[in-house]
Protein backbone atom coordinates (compact mmCIF):
# COMPACT_ATOMS: atom_id res chain seq x y z
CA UNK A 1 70.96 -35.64 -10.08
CA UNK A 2 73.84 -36.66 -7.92
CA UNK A 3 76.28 -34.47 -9.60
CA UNK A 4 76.97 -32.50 -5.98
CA UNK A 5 75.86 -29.21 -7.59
CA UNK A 6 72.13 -29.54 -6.64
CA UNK A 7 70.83 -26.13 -4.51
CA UNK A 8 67.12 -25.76 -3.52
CA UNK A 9 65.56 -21.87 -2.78
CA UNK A 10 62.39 -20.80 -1.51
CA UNK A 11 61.45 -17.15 -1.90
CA UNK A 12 58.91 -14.86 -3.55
CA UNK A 13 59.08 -14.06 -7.24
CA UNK A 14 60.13 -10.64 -7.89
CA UNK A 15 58.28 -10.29 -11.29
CA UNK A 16 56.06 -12.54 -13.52
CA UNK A 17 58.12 -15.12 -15.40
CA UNK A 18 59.27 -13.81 -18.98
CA UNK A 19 58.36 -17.04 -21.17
CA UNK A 20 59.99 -16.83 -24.22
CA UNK A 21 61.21 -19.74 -27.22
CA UNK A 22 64.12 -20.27 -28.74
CA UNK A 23 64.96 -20.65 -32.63
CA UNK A 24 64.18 -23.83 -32.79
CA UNK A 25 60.91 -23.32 -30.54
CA UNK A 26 61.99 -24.68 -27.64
CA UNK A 27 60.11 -22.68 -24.52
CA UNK A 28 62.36 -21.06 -21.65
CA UNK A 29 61.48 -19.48 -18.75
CA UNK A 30 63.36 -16.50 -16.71
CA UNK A 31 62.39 -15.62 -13.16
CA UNK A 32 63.61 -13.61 -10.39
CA UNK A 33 63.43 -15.21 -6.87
CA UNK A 34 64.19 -13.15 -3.68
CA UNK A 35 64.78 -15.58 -0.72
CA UNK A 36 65.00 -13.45 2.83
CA UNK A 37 67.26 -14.59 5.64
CA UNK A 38 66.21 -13.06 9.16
CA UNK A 39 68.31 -13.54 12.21
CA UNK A 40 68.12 -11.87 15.87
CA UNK A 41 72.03 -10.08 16.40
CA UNK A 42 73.17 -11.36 19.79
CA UNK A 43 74.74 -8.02 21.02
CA UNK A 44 71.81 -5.83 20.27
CA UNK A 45 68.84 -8.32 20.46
CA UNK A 46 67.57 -6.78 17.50
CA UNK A 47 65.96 -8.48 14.11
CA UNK A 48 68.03 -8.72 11.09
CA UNK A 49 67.60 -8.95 7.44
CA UNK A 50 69.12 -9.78 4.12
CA UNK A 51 67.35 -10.43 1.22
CA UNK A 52 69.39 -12.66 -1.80
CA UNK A 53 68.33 -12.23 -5.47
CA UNK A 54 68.60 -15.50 -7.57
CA UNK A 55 67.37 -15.58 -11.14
CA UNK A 56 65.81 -19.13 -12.53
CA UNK A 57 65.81 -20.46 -15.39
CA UNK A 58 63.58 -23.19 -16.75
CA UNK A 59 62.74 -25.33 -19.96
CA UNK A 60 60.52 -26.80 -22.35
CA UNK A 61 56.96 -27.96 -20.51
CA UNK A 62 57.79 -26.19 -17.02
CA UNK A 63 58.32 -23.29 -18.52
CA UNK A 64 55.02 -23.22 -19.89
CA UNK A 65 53.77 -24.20 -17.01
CA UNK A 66 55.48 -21.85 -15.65
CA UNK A 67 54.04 -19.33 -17.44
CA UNK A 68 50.79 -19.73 -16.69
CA UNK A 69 50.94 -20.58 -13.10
CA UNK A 70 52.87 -18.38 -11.37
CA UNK A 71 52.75 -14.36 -10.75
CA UNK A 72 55.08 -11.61 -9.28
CA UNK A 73 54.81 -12.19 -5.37
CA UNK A 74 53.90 -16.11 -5.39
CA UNK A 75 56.05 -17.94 -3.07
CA UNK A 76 57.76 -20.95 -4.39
CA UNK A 77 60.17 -23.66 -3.73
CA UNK A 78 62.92 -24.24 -6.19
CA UNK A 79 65.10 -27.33 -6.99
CA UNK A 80 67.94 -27.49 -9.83
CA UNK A 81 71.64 -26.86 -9.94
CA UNK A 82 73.82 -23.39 -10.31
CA UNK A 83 75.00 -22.99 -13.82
CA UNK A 84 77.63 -20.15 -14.97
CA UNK A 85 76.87 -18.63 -18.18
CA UNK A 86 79.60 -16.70 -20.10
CA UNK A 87 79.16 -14.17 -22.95
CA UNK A 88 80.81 -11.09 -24.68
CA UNK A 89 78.87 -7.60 -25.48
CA UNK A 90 78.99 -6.19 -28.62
CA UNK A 91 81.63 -4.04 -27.04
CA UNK A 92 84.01 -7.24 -26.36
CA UNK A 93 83.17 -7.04 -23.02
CA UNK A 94 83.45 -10.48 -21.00
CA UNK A 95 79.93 -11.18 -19.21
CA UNK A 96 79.32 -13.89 -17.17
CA UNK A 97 76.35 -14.91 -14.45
CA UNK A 98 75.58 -17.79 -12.18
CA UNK A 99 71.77 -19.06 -12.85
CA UNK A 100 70.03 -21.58 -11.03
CA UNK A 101 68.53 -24.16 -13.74
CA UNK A 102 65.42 -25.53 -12.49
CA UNK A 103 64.64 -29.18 -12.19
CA UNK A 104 61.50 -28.72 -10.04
CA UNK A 105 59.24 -25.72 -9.08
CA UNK A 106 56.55 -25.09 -7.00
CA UNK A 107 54.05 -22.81 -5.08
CA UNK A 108 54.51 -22.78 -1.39
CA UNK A 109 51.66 -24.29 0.64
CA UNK A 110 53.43 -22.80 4.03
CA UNK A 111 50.77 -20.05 3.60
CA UNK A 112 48.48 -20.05 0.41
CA UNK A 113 46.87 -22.98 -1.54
CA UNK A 114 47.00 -24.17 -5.04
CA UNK A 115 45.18 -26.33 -7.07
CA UNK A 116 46.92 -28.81 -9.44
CA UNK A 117 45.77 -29.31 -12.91
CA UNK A 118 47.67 -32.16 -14.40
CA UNK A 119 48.90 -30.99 -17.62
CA UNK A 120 48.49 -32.61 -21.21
CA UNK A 121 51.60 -33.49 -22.61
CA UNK A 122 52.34 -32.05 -25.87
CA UNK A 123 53.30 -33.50 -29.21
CA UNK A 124 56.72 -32.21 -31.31
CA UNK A 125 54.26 -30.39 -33.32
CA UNK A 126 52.52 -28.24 -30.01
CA UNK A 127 49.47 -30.30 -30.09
CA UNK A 128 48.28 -31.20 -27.14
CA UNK A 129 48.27 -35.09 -26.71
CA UNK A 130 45.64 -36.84 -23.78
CA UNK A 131 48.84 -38.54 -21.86
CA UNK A 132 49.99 -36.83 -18.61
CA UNK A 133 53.25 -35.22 -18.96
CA UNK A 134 56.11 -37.00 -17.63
CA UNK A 135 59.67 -36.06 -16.68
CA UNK A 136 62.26 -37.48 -19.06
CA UNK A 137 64.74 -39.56 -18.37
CA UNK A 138 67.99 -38.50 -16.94
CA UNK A 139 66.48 -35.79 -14.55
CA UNK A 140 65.19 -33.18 -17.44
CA UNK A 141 67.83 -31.15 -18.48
CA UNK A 142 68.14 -29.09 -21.09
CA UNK A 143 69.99 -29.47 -25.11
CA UNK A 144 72.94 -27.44 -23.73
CA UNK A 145 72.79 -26.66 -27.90
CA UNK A 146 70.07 -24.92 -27.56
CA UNK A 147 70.51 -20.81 -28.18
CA UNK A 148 69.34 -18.79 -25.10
CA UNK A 149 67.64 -15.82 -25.96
């Protein structure tokens, strides 16, 4: 995507990722990445560190993948743009929060290993079909129709 709203984290997940479907059955994924920034401060020669919390969000196939792969600690490397959401409570309250909507996601190999299992791509009807999955076109967004949970 060349939209010039394209942000890529790497950081340890603060939980395991909450896989969930909507309505219509269409599988999302919520996790919490903390990315840590350390510096050394000039006056006092001492180490420094922040720690930012983003939350992810992903859809259909990678967020079952998702799902299974990855556990609270893993470090990945996410790619995707930053998305504002907007809601109101039941109050009438005005909600809103930025999101970072995933277009790629994977485990760090700086200091662990993985091993890749190519996935079967499923049919509309969940049943697994013997052709490798592949990313749609147009970069693999998500039906902005679609209900979040």
């Amino acid at each position: 995507m060349s939209n010039g709203n394209s942000i890529t984290v790497v950081g340890n997940l603060t939980r395991d990722p909450e896989l969930r479907y909507t309505a219509s059955g269409t599988a999302k994924a919520q996790l919490g990445v903390a990315v840590n920034r350390r510096w050394q401060n000039r006056q006092t020669n001492e180490w420094e560190e922040a720690t930012s919390f983003f939350t992810v969000v992903c859809w259909r196939e990678m967020a079952e993948h998702v799902g299974e792969s990855l556990q609270q600690g893993a470090r990945v490397v996410v790619t995707g743009r930053l998305e504002q959401r907007s809601w109101e409570t039941e109050q009438g309250e005005k909600r809103s929060v930025v999101e970072i909507v995933a277009d790629e996601i994977g485990p760090s190999l700086r200091w662990a290993t993985a091993k890749v299992e190519k996935a079967e791509r499923r049919s509309g009807d969940g049943a697994k079909q013997g052709v490798p999955a592949a990313a749609p076109a147009g970069g693999g967004g998500y039906d902005e129709s679609e209900e979040p949970f």
